[in-house]
PDB file of N, CA and C in Angstrom:
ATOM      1  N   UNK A   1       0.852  -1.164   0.000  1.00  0.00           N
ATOM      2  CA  UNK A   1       0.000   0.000   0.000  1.00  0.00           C
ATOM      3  C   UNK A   1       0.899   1.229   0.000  1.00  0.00           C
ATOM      4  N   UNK A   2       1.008   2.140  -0.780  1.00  0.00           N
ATOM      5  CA  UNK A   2       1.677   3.438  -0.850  1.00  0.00           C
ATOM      6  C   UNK A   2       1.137   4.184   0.174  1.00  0.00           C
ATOM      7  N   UNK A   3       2.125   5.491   0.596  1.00  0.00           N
ATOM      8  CA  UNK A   3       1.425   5.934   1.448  1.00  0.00           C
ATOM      9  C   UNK A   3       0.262   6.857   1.427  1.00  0.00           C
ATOM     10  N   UNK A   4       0.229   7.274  -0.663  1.00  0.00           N
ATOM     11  CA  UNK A   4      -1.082   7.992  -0.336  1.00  0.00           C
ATOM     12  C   UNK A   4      -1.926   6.568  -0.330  1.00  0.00           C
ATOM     13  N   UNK A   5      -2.025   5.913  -0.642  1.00  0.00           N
ATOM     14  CA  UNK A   5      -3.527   5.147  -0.456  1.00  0.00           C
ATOM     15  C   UNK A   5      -3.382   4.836   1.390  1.00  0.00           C
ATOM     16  N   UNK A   6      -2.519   4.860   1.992  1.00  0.00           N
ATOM     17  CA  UNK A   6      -2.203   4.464   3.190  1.00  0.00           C
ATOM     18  C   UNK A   6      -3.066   5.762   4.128  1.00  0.00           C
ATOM     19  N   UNK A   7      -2.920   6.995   3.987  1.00  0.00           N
ATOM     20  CA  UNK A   7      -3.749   8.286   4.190  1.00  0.00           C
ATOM     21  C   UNK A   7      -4.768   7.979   3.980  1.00  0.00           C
ATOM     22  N   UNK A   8      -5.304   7.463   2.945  1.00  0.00           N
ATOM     23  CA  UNK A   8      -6.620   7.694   2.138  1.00  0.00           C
ATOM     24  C   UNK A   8      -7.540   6.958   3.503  1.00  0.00           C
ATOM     25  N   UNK A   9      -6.960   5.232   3.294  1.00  0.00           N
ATOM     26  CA  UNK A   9      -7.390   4.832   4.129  1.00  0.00           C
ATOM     27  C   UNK A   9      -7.775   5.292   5.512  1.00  0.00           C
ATOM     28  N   UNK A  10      -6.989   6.106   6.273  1.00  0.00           N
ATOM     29  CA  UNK A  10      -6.772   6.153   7.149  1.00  0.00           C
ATOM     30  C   UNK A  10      -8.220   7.753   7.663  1.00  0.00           C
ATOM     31  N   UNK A  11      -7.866   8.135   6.319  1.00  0.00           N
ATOM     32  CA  UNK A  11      -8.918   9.412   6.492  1.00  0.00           C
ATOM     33  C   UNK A  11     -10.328   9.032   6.655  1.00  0.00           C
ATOM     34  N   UNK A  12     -10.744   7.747   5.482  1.00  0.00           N
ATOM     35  CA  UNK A  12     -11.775   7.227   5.139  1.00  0.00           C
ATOM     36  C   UNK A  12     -12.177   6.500   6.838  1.00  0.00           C
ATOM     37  N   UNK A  13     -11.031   5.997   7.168  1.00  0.00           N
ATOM     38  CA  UNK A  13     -11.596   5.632   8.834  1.00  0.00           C
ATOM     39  C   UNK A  13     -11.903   6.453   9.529  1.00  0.00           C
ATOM     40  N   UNK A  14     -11.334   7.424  10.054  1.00  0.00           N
ATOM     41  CA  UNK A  14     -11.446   8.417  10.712  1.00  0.00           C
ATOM     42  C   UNK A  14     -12.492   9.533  10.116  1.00  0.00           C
ATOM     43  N   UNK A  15     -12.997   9.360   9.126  1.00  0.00           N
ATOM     44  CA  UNK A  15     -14.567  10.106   8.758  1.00  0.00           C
ATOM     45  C   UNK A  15     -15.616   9.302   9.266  1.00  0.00           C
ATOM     46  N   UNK A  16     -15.328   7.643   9.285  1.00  0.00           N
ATOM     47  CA  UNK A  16     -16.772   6.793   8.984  1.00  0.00           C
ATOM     48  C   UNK A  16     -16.325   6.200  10.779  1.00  0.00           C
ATOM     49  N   UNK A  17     -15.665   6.254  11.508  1.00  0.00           N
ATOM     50  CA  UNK A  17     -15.711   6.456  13.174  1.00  0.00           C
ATOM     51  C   UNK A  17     -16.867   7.773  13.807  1.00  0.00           C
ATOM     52  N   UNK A  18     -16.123   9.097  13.173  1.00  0.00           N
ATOM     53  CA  UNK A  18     -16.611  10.193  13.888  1.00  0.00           C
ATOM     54  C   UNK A  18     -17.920  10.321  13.750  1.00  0.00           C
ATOM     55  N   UNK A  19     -18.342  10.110  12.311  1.00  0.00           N
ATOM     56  CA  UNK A  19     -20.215   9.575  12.150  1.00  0.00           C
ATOM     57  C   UNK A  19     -20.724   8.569  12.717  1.00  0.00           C
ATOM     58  N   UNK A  20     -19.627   7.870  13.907  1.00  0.00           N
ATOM     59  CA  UNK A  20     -20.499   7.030  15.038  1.00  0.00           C
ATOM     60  C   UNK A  20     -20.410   6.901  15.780  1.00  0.00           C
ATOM     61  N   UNK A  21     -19.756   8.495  16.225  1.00  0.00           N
ATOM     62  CA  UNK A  21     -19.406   9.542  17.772  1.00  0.00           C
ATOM     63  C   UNK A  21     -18.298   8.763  18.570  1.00  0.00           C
ATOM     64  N   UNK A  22     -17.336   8.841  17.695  1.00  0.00           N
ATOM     65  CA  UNK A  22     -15.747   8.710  18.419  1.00  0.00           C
ATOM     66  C   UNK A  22     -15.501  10.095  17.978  1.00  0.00           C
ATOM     67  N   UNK A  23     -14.257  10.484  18.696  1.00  0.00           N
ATOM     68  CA  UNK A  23     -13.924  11.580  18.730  1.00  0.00           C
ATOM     69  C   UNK A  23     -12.380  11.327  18.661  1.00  0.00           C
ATOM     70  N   UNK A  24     -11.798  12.045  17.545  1.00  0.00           N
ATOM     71  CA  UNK A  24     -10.243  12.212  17.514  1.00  0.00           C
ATOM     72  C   UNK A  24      -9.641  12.876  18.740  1.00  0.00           C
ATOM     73  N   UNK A  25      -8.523  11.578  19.333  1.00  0.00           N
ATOM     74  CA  UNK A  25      -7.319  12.519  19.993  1.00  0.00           C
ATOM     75  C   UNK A  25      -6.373  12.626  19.161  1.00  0.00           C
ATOM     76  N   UNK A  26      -5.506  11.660  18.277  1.00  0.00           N
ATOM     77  CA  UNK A  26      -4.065  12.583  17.806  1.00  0.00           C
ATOM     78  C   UNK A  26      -4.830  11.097  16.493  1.00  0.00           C
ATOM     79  N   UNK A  27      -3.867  11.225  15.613  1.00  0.00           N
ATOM     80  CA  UNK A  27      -3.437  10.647  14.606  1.00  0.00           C
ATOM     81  C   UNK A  27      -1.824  10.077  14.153  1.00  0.00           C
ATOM     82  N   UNK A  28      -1.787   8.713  14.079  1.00  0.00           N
ATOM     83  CA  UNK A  28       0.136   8.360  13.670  1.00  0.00           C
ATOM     84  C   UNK A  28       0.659   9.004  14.743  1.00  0.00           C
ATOM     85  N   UNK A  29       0.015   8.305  16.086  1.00  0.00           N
ATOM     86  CA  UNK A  29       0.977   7.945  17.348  1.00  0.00           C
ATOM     87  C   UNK A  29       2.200   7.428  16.961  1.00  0.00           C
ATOM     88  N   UNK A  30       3.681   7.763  17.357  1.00  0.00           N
ATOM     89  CA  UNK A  30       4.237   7.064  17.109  1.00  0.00           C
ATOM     90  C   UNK A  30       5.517   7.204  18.693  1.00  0.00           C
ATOM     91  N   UNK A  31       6.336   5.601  18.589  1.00  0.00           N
ATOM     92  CA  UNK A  31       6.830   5.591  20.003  1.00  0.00           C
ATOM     93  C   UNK A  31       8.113   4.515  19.120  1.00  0.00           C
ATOM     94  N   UNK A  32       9.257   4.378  19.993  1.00  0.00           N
ATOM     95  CA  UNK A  32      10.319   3.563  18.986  1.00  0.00           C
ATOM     96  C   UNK A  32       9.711   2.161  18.504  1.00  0.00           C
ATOM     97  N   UNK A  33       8.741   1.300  19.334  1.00  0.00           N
ATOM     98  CA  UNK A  33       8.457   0.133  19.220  1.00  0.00           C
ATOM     99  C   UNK A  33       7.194   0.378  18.410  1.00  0.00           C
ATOM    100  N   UNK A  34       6.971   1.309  17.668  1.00  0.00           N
ATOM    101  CA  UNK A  34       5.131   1.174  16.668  1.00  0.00           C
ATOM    102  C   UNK A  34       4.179   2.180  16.739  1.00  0.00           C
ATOM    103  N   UNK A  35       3.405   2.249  16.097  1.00  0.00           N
ATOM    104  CA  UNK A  35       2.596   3.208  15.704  1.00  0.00           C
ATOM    105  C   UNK A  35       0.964   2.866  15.651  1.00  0.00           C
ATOM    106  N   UNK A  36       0.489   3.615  16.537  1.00  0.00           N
ATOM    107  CA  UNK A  36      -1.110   3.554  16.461  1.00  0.00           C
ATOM    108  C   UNK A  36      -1.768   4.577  15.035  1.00  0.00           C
ATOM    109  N   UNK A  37      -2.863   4.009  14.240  1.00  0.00           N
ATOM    110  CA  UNK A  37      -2.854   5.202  13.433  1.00  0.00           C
ATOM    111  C   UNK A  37      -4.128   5.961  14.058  1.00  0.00           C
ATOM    112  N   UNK A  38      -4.706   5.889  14.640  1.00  0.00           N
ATOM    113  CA  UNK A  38      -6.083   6.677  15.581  1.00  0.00           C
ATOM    114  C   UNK A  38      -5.642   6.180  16.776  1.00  0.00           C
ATOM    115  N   UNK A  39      -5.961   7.288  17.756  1.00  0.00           N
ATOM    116  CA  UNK A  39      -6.676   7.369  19.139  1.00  0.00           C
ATOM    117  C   UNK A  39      -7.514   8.024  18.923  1.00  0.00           C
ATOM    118  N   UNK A  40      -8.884   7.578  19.373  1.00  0.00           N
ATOM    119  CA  UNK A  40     -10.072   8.348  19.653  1.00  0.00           C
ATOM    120  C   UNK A  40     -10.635   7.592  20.944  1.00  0.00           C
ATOM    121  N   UNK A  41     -12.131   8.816  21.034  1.00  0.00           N
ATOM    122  CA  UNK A  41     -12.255   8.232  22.583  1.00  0.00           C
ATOM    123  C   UNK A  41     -13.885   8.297  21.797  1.00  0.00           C
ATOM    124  N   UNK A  42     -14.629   7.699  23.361  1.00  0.00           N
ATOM    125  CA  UNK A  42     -15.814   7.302  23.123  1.00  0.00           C
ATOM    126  C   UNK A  42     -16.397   7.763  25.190  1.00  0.00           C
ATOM    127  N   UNK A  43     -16.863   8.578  25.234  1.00  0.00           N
ATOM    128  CA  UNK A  43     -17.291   8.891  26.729  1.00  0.00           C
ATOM    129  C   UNK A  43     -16.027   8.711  27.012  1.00  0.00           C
ATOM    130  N   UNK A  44     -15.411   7.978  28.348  1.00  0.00           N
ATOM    131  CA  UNK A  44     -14.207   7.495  29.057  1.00  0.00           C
ATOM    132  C   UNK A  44     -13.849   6.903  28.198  1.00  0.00           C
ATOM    133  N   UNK A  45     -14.006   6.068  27.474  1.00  0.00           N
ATOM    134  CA  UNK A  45     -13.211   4.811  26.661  1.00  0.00           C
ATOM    135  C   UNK A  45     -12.309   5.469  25.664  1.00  0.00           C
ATOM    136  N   UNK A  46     -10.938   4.813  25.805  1.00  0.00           N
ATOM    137  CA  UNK A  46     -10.084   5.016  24.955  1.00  0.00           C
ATOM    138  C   UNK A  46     -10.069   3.965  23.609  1.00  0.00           C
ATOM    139  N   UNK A  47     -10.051   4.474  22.425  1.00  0.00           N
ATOM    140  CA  UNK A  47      -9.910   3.942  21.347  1.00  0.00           C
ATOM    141  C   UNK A  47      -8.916   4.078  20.692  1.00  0.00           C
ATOM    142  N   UNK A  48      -7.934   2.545  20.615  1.00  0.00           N
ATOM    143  CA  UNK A  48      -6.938   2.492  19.806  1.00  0.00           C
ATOM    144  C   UNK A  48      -7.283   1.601  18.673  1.00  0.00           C
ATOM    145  N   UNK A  49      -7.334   2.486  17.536  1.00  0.00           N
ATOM    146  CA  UNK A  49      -7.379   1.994  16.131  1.00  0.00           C
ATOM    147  C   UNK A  49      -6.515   1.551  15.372  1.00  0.00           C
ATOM    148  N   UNK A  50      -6.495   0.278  15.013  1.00  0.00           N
ATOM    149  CA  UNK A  50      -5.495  -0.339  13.458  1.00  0.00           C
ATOM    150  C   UNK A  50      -6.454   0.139  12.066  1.00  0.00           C
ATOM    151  N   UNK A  51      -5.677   0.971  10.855  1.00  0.00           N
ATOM    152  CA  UNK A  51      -6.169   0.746   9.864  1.00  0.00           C
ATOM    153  C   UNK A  51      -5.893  -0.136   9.090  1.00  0.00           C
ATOM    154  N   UNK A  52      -6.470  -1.096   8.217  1.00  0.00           N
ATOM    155  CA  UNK A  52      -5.889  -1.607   7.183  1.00  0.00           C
ATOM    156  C   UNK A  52      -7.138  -1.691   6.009  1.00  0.00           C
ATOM    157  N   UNK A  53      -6.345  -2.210   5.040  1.00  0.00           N
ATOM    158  CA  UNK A  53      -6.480  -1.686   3.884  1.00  0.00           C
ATOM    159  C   UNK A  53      -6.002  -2.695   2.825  1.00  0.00           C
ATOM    160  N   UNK A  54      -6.868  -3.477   1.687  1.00  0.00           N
ATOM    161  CA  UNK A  54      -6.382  -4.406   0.926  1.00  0.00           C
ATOM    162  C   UNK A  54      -6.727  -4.475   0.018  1.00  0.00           C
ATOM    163  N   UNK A  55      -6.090  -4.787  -1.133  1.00  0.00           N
ATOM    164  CA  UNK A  55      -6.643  -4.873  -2.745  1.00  0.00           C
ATOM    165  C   UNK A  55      -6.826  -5.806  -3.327  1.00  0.00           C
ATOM    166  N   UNK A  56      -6.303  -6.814  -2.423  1.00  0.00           N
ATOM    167  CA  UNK A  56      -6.049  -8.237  -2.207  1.00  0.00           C
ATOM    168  C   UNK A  56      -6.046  -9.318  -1.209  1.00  0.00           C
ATOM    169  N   UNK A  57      -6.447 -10.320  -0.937  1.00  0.00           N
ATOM    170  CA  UNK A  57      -6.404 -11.849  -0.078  1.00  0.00           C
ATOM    171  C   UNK A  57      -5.104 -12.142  -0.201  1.00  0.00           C
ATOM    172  N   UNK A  58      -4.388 -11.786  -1.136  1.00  0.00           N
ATOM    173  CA  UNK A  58      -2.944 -12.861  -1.620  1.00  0.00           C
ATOM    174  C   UNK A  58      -2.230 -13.373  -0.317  1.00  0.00           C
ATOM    175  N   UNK A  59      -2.321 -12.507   0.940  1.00  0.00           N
ATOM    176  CA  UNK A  59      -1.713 -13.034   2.248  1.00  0.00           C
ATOM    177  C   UNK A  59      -2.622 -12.523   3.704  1.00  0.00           C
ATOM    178  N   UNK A  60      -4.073 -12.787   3.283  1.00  0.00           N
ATOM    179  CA  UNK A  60      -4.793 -12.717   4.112  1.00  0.00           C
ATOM    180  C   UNK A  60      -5.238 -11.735   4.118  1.00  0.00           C
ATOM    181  N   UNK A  61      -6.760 -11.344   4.441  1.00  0.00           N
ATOM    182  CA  UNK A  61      -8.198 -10.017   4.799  1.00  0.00           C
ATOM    183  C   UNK A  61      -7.119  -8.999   5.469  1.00  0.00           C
ATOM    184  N   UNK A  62      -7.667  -7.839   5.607  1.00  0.00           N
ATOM    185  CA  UNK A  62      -7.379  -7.281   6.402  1.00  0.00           C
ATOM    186  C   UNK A  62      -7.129  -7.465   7.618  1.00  0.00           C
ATOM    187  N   UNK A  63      -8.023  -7.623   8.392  1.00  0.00           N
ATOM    188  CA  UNK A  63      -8.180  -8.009   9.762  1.00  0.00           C
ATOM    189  C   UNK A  63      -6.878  -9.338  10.154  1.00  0.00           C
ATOM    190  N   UNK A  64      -7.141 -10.365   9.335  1.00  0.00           N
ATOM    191  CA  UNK A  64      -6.447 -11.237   9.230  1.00  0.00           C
ATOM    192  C   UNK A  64      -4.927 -10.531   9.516  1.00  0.00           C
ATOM    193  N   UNK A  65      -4.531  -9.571   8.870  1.00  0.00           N
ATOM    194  CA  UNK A  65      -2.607  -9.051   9.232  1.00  0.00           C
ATOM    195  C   UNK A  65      -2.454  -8.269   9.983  1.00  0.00           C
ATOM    196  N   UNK A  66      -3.356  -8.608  10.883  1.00  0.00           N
ATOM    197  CA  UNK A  66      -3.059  -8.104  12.336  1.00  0.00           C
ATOM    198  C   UNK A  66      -2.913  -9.364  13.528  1.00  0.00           C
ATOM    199  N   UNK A  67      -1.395  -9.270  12.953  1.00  0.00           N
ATOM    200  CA  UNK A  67      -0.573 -10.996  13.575  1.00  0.00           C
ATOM    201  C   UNK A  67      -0.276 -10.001  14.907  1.00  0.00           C
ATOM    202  N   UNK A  68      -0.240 -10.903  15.601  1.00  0.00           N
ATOM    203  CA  UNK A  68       0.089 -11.619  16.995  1.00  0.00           C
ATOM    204  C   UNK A  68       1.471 -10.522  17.152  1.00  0.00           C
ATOM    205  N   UNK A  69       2.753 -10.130  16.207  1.00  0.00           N
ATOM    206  CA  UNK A  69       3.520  -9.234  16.540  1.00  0.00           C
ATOM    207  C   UNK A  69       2.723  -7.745  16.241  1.00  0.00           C
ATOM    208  N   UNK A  70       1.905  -7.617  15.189  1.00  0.00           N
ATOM    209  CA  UNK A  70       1.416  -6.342  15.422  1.00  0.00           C
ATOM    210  C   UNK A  70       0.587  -6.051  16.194  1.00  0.00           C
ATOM    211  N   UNK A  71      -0.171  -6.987  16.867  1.00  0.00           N
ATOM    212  CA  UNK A  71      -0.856  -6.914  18.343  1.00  0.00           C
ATOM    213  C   UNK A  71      -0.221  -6.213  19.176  1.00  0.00           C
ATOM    214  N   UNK A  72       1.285  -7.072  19.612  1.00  0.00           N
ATOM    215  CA  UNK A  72       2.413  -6.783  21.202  1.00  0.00           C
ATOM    216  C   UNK A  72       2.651  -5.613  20.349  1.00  0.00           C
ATOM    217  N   UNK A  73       3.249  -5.197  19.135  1.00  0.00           N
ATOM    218  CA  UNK A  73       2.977  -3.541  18.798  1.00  0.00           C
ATOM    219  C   UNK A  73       2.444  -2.157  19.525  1.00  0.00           C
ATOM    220  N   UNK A  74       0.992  -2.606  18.760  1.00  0.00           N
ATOM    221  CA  UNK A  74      -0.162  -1.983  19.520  1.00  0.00           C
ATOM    222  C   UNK A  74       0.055  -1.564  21.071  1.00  0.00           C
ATOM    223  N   UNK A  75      -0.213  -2.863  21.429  1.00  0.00           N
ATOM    224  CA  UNK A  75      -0.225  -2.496  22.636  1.00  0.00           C
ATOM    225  C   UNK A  75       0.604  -1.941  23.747  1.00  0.00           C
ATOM    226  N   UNK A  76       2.083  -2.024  23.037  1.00  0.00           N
ATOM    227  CA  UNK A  76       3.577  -1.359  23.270  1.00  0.00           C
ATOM    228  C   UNK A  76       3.633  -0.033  23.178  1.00  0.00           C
ATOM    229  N   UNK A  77       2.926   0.388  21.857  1.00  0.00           N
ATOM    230  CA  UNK A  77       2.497   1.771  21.779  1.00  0.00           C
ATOM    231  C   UNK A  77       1.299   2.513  22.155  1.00  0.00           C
ATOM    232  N   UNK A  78       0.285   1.701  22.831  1.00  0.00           N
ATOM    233  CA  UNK A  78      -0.700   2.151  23.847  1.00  0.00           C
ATOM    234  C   UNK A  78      -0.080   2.314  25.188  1.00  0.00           C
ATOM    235  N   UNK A  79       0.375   1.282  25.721  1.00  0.00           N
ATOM    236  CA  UNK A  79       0.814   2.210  27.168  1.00  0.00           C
ATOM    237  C   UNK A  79       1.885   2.866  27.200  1.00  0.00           C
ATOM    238  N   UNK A  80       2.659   3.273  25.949  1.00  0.00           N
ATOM    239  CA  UNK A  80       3.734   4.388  25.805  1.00  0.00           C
ATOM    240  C   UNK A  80       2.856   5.630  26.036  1.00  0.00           C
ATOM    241  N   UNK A  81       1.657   5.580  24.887  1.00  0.00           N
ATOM    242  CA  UNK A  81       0.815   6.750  25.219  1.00  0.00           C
ATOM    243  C   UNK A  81       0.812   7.288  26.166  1.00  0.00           C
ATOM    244  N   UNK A  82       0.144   6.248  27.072  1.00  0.00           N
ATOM    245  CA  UNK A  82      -0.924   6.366  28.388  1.00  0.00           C
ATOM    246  C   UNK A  82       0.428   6.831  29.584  1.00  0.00           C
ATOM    247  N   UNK A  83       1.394   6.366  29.332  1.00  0.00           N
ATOM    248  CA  UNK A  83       2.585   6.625  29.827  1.00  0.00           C
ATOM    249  C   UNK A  83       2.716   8.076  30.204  1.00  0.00           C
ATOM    250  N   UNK A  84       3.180   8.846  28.568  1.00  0.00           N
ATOM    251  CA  UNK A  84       2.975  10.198  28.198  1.00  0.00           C
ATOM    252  C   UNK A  84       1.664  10.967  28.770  1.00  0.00           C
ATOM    253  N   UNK A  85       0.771  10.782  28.969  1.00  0.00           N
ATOM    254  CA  UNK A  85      -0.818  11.149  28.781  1.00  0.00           C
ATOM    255  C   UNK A  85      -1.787  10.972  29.712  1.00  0.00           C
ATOM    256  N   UNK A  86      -1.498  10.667  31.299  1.00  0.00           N
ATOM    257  CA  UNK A  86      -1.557  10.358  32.654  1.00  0.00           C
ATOM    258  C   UNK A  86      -2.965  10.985  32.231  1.00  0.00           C
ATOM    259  N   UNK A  87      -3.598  11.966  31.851  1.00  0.00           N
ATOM    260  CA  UNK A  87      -4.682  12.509  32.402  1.00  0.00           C
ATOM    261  C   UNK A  87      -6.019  11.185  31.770  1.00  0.00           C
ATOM    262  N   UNK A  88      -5.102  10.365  30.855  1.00  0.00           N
ATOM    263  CA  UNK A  88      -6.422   9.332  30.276  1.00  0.00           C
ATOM    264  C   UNK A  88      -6.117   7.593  30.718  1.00  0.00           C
ATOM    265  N   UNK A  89      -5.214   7.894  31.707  1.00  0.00           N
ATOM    266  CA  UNK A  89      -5.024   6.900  33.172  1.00  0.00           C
ATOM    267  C   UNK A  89      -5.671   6.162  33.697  1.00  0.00           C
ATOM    268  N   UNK A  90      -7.345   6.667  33.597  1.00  0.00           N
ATOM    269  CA  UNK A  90      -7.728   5.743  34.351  1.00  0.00           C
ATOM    270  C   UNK A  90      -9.504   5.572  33.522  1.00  0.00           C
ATOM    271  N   UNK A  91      -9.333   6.075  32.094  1.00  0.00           N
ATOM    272  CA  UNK A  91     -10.050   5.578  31.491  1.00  0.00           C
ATOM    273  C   UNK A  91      -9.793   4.001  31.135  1.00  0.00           C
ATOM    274  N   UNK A  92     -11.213   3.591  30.489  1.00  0.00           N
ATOM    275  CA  UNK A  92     -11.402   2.254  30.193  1.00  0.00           C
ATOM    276  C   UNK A  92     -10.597   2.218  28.837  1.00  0.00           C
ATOM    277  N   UNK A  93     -10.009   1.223  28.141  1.00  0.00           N
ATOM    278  CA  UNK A  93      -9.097   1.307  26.727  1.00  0.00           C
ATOM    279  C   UNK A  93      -9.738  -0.094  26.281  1.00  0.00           C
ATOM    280  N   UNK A  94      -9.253  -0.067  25.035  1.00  0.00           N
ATOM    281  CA  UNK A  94      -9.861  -0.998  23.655  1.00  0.00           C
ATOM    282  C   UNK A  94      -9.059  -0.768  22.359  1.00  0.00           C
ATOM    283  N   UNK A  95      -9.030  -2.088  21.512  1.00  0.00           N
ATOM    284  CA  UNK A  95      -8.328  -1.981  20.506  1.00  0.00           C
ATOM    285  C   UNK A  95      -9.408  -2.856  19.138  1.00  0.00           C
ATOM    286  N   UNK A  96      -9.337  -1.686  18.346  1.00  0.00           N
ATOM    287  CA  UNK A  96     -10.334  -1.862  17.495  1.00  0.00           C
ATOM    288  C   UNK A  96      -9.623  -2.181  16.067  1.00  0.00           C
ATOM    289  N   UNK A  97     -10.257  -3.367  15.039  1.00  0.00           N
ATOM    290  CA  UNK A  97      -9.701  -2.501  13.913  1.00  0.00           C
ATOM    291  C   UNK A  97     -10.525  -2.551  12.672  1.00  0.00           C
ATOM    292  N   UNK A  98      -9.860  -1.558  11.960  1.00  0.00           N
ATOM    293  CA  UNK A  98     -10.998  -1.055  10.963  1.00  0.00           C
ATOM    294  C   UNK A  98      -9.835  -1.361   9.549  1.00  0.00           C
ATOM    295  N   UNK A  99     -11.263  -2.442   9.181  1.00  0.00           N
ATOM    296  CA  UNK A  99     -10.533  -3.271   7.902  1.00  0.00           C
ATOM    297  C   UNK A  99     -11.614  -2.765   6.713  1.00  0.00           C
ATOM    298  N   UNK A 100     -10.641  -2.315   5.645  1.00  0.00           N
ATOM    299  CA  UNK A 100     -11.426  -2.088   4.240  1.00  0.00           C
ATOM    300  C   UNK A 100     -10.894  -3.106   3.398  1.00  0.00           C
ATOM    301  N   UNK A 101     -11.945  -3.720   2.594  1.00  0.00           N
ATOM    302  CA  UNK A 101     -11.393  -5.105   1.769  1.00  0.00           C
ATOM    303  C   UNK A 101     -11.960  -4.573   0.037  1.00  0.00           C
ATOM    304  N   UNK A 102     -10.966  -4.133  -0.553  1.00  0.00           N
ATOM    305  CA  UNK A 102     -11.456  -3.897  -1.655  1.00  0.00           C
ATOM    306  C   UNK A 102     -11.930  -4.881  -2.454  1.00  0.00           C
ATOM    307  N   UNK A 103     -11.754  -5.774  -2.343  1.00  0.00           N
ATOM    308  CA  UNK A 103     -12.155  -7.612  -3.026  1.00  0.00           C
ATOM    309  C   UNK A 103     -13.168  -7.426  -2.734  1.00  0.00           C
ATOM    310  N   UNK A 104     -13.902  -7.217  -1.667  1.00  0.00           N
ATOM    311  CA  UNK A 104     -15.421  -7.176  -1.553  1.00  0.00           C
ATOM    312  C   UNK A 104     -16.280  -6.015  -1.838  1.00  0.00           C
ATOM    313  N   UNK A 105     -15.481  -5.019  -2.954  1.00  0.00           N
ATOM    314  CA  UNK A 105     -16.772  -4.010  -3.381  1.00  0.00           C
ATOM    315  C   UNK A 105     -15.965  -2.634  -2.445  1.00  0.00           C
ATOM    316  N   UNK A 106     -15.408  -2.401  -1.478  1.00  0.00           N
ATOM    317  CA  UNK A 106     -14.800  -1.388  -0.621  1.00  0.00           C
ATOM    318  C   UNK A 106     -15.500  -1.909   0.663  1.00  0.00           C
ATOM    319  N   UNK A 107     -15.675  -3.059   1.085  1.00  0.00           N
ATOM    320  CA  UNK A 107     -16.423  -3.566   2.425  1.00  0.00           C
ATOM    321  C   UNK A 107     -15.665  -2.893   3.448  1.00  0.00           C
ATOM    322  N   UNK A 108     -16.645  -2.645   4.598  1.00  0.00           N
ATOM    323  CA  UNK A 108     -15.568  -2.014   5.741  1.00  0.00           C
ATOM    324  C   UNK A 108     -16.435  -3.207   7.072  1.00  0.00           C
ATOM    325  N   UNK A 109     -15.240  -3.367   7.884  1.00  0.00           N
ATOM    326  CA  UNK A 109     -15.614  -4.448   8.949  1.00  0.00           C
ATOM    327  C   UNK A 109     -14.688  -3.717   9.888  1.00  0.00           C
ATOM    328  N   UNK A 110     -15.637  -3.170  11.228  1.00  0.00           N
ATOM    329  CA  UNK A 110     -15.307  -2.454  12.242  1.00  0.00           C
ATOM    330  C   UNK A 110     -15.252  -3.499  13.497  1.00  0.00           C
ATOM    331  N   UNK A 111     -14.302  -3.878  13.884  1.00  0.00           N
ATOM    332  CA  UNK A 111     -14.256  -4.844  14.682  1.00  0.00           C
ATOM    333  C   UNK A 111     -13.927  -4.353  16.150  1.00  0.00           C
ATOM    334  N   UNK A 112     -14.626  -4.283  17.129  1.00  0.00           N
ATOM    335  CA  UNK A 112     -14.162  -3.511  18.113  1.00  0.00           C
ATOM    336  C   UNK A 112     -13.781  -4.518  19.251  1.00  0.00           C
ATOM    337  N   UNK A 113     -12.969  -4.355  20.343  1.00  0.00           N
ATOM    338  CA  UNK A 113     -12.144  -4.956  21.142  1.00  0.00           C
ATOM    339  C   UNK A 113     -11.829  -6.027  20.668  1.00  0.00           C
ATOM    340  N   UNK A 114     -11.165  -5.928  19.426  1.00  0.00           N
ATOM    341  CA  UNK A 114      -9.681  -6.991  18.665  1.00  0.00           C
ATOM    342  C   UNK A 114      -9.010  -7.427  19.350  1.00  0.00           C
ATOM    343  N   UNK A 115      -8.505  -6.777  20.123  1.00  0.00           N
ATOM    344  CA  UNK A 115      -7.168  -7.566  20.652  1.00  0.00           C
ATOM    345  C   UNK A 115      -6.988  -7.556  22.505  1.00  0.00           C
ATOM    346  N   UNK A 116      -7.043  -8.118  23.171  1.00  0.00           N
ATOM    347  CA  UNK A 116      -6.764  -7.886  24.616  1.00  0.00           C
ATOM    348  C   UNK A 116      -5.540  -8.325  24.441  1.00  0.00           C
ATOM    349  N   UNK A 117      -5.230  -6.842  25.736  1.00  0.00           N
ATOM    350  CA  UNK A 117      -4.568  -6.741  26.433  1.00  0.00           C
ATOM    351  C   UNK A 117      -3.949  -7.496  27.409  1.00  0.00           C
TER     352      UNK A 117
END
């Protein structure tokens, strides 16, 4: 994925979230061990978002390449955040991800609490 289609994606998430009242904190978190591409919140709840994005199955759905190392990722770069960012400490957190599958027409599959912690 180039990085404009990598944006594109990423915008296209972050439009079709906020029309279902998440609210942006930052965008392309980044910490030495990985990169969140959304934080948004929801009341207390913290929302950490994976985008992905595919034109192809050739090595699995979207959702699907979000292996087990980009999980410990994630979540490496969530409590780096929360680290930084004490005032959202003692909100509730979640890791969501938002898969577009172009094989299926531009399908979007919002999968929310993906991955525990």
């Amino acid at each position: 994925m180039s990085l404009s289609t990598g944006h594109q994606a990423e915008e296209f998430a972050l439009n079709y979230l906020q029309a279902r009242n998440l609210r942006l904190i930052t965008r392309n978190y980044h910490c030495p061990r990985g990169e969140i591409d959304l934080i948004m919140h929801s009341d207390k709840t913290l929302v950490f978002v994976e985008v992905r994005m595919r034109s192809n199955n050739r090595y699995g759905t979207p959702a699907e390449t979000v292996n087990y190392r980009k999980q410990q990722k994630l979540i490496y770069t969530a409590r780096h955040f929360l680290q930084f960012n004490p005032q959202y400490r003692n909100w509730a957190c979640r890791f969501d991800i938002l898969a577009c599958d172009k094989t299926l027409g531009n399908s979007v599959n919002w999968i929310t609490n993906a991955i525990e912690s």
